[in-house]
PDB file of N, CA and C in Angstrom:
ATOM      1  N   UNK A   1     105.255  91.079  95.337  1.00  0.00           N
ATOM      2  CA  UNK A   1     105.762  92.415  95.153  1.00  0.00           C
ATOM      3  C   UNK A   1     105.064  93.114  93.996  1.00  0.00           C
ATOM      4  N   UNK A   2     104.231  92.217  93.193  1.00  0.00           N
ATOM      5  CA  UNK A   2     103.428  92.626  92.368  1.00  0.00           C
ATOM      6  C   UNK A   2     102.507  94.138  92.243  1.00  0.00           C
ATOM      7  N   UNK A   3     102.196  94.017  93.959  1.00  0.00           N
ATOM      8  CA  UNK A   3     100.987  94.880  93.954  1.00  0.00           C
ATOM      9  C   UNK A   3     101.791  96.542  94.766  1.00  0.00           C
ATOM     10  N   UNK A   4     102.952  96.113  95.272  1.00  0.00           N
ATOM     11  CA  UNK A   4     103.592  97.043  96.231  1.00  0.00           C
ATOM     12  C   UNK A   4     104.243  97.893  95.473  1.00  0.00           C
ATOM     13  N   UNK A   5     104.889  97.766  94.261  1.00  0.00           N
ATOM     14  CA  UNK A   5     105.903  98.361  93.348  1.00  0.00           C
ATOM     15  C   UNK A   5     104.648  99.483  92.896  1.00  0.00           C
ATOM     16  N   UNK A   6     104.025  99.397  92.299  1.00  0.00           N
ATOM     17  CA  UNK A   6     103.347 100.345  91.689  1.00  0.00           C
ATOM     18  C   UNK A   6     102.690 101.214  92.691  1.00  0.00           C
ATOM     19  N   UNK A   7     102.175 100.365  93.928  1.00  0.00           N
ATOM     20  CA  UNK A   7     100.997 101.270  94.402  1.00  0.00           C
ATOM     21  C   UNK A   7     102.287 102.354  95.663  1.00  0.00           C
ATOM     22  N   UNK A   8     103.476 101.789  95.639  1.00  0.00           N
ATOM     23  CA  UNK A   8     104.407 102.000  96.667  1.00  0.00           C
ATOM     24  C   UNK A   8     105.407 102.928  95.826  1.00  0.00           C
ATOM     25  N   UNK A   9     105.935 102.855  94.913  1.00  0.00           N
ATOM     26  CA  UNK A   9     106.745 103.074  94.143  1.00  0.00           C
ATOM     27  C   UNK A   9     107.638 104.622  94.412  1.00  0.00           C
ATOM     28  N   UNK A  10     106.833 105.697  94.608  1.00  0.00           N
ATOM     29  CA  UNK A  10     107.441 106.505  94.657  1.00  0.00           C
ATOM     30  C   UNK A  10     107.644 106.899  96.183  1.00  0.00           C
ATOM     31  N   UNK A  11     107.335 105.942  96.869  1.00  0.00           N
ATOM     32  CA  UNK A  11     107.585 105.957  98.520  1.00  0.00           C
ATOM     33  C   UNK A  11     109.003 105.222  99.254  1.00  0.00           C
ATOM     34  N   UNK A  12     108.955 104.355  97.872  1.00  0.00           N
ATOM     35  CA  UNK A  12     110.482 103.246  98.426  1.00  0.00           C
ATOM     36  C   UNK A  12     111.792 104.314  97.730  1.00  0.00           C
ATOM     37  N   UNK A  13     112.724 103.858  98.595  1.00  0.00           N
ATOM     38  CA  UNK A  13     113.681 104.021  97.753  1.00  0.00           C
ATOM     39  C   UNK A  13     114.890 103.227  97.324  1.00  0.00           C
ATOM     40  N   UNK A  14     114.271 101.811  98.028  1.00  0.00           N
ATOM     41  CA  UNK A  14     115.026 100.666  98.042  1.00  0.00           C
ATOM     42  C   UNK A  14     113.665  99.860  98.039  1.00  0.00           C
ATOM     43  N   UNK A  15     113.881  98.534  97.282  1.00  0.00           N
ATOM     44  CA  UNK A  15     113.383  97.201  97.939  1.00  0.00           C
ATOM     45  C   UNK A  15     114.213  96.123  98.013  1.00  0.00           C
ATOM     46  N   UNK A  16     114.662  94.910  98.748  1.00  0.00           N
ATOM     47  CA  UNK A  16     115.319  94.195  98.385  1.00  0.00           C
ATOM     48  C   UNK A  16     114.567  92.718  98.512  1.00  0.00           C
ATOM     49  N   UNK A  17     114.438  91.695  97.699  1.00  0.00           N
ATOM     50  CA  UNK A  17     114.226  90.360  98.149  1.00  0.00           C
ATOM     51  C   UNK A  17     115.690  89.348  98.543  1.00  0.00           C
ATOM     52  N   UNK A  18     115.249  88.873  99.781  1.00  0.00           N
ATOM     53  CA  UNK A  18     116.654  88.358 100.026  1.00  0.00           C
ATOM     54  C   UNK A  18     116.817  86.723 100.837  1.00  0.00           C
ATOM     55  N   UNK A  19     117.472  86.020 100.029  1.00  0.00           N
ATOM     56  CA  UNK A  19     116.654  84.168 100.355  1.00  0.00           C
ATOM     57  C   UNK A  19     117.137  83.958 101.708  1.00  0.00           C
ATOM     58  N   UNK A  20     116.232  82.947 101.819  1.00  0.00           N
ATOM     59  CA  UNK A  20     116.891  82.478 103.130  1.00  0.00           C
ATOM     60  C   UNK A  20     115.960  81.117 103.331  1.00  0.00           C
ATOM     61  N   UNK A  21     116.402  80.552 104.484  1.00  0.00           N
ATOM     62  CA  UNK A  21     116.356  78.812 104.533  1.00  0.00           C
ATOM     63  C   UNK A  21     115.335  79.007 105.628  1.00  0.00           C
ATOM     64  N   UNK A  22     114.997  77.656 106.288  1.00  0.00           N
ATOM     65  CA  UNK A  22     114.656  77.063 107.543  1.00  0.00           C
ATOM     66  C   UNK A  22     112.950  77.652 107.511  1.00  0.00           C
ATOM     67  N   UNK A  23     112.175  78.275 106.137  1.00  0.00           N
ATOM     68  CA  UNK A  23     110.826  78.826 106.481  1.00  0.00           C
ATOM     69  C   UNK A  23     110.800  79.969 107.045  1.00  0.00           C
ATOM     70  N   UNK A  24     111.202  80.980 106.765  1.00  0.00           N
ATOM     71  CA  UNK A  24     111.561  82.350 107.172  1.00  0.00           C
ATOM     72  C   UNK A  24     110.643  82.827 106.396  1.00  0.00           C
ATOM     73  N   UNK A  25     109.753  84.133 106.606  1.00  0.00           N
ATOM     74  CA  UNK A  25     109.571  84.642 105.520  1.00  0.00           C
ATOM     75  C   UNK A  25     108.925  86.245 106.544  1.00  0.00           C
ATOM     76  N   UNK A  26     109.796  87.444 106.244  1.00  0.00           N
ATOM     77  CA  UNK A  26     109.813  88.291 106.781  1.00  0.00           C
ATOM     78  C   UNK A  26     109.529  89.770 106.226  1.00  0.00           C
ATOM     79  N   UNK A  27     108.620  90.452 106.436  1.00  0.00           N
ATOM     80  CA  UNK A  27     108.823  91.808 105.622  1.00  0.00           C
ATOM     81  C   UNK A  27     109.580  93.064 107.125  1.00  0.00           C
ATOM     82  N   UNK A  28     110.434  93.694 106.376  1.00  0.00           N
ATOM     83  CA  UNK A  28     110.878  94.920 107.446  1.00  0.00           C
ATOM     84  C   UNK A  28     110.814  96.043 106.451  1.00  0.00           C
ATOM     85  N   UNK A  29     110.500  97.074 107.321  1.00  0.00           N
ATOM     86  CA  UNK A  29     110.571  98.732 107.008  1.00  0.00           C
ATOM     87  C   UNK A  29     112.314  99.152 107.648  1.00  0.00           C
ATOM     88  N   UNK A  30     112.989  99.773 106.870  1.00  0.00           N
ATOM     89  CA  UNK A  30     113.830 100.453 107.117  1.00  0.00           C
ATOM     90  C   UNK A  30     114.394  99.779 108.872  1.00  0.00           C
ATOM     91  N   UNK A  31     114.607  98.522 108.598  1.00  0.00           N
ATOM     92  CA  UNK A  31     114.944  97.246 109.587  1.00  0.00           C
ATOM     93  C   UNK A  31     114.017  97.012 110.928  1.00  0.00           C
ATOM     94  N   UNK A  32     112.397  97.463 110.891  1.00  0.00           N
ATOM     95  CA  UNK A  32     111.820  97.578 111.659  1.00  0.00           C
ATOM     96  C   UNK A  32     111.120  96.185 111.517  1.00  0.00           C
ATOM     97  N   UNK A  33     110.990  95.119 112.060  1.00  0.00           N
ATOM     98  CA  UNK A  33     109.423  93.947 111.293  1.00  0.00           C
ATOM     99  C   UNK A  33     108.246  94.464 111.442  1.00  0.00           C
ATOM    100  N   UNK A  34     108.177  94.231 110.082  1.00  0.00           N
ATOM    101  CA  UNK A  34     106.634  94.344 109.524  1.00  0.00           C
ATOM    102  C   UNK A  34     105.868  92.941 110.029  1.00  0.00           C
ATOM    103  N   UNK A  35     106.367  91.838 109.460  1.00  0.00           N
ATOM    104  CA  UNK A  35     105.414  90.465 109.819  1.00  0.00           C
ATOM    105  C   UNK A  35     106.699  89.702 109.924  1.00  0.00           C
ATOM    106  N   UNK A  36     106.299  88.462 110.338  1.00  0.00           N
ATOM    107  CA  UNK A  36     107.112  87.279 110.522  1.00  0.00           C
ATOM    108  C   UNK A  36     106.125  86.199 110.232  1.00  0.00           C
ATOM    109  N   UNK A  37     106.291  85.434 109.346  1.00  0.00           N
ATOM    110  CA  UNK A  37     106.097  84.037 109.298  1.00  0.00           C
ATOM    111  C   UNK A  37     106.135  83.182 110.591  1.00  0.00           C
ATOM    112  N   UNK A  38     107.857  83.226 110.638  1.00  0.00           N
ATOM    113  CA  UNK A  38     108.238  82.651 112.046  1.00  0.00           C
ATOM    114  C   UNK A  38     107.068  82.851 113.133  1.00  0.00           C
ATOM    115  N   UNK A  39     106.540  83.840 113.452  1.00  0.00           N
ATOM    116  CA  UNK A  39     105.927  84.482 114.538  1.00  0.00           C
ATOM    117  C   UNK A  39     104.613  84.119 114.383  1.00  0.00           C
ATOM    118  N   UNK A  40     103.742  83.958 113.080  1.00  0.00           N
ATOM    119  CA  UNK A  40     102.743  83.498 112.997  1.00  0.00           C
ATOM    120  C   UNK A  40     102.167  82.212 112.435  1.00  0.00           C
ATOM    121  N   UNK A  41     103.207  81.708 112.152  1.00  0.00           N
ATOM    122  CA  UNK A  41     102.911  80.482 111.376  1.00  0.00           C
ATOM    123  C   UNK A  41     102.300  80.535 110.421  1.00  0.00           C
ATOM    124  N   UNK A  42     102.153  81.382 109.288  1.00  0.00           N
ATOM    125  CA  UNK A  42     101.178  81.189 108.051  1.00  0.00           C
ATOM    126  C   UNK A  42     101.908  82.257 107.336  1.00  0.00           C
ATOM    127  N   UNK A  43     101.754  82.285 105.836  1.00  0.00           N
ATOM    128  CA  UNK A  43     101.951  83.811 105.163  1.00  0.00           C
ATOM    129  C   UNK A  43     100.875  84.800 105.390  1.00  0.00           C
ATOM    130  N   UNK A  44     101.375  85.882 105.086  1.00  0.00           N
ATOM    131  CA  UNK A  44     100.175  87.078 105.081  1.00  0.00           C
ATOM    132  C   UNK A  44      99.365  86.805 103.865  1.00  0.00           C
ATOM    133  N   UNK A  45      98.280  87.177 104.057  1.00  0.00           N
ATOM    134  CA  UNK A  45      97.433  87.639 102.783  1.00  0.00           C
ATOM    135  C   UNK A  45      98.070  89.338 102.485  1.00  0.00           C
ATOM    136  N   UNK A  46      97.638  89.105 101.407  1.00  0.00           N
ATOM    137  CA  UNK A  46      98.400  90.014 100.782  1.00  0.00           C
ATOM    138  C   UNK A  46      98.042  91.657 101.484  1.00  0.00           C
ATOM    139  N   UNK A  47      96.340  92.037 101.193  1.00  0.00           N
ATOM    140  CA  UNK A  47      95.888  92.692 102.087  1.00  0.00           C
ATOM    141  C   UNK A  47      96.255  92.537 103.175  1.00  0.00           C
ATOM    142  N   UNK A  48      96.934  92.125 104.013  1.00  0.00           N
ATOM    143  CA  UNK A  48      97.219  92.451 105.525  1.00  0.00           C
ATOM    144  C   UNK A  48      98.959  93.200 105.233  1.00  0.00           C
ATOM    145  N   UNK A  49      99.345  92.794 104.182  1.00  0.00           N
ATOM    146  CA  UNK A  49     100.446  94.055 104.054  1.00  0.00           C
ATOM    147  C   UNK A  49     100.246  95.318 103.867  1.00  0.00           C
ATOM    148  N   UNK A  50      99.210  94.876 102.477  1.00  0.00           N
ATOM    149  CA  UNK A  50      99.299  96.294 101.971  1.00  0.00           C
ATOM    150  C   UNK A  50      98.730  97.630 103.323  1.00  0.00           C
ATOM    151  N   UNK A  51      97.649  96.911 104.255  1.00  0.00           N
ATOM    152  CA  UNK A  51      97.112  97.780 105.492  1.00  0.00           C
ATOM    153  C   UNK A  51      98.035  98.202 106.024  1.00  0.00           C
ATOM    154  N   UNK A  52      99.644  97.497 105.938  1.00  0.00           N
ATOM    155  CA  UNK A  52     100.555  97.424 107.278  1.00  0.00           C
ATOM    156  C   UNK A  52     101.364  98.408 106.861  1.00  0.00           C
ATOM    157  N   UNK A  53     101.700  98.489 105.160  1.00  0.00           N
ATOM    158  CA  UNK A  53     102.225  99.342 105.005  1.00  0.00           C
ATOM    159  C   UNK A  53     101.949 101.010 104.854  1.00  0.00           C
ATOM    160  N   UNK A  54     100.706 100.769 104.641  1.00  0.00           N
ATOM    161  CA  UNK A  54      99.827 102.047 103.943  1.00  0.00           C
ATOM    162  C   UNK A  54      99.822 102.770 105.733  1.00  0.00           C
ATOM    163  N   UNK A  55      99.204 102.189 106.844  1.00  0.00           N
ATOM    164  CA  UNK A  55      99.937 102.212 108.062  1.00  0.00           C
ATOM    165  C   UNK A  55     100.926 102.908 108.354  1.00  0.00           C
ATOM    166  N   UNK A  56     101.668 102.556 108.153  1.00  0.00           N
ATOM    167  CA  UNK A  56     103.542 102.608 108.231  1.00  0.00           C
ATOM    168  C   UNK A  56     103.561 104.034 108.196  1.00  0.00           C
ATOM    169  N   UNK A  57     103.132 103.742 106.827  1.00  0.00           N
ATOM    170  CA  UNK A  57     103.762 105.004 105.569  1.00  0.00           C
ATOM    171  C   UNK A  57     103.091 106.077 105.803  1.00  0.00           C
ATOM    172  N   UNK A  58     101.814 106.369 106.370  1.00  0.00           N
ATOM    173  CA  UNK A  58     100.945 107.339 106.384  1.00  0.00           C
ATOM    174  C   UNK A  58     100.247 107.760 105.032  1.00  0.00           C
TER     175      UNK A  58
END
């Protein structure tokens, strides 16, 4: 979240991190998925968010 807060900051108006078990690891837009772990088996590189969001966001 390092890189998203600043470069995102005045675009969010929420972020939340929120735990969870079993190898989950999920980003959503305003409850839309962004990525799934589950779905790909690996984490994102970081760059493949920031594209996804910058994307998103226009």
């Amino acid at each position: 979240m390092g890189t998203l807060v600043p470069r995102f900051k005045t675009r969010f108006s929420e972020y939340r991190l929120v735990p969870a078990t079993g190898g989950e690891f999920e980003i959503r837009i305003d409850g839309k998925l962004l990525y799934s772990k589950l779905a790909t088996g690996r984490f994102p590189d970081p760059d493949e968010i920031l594209k996804q969001l910058e994307s998103r966001l226009g």
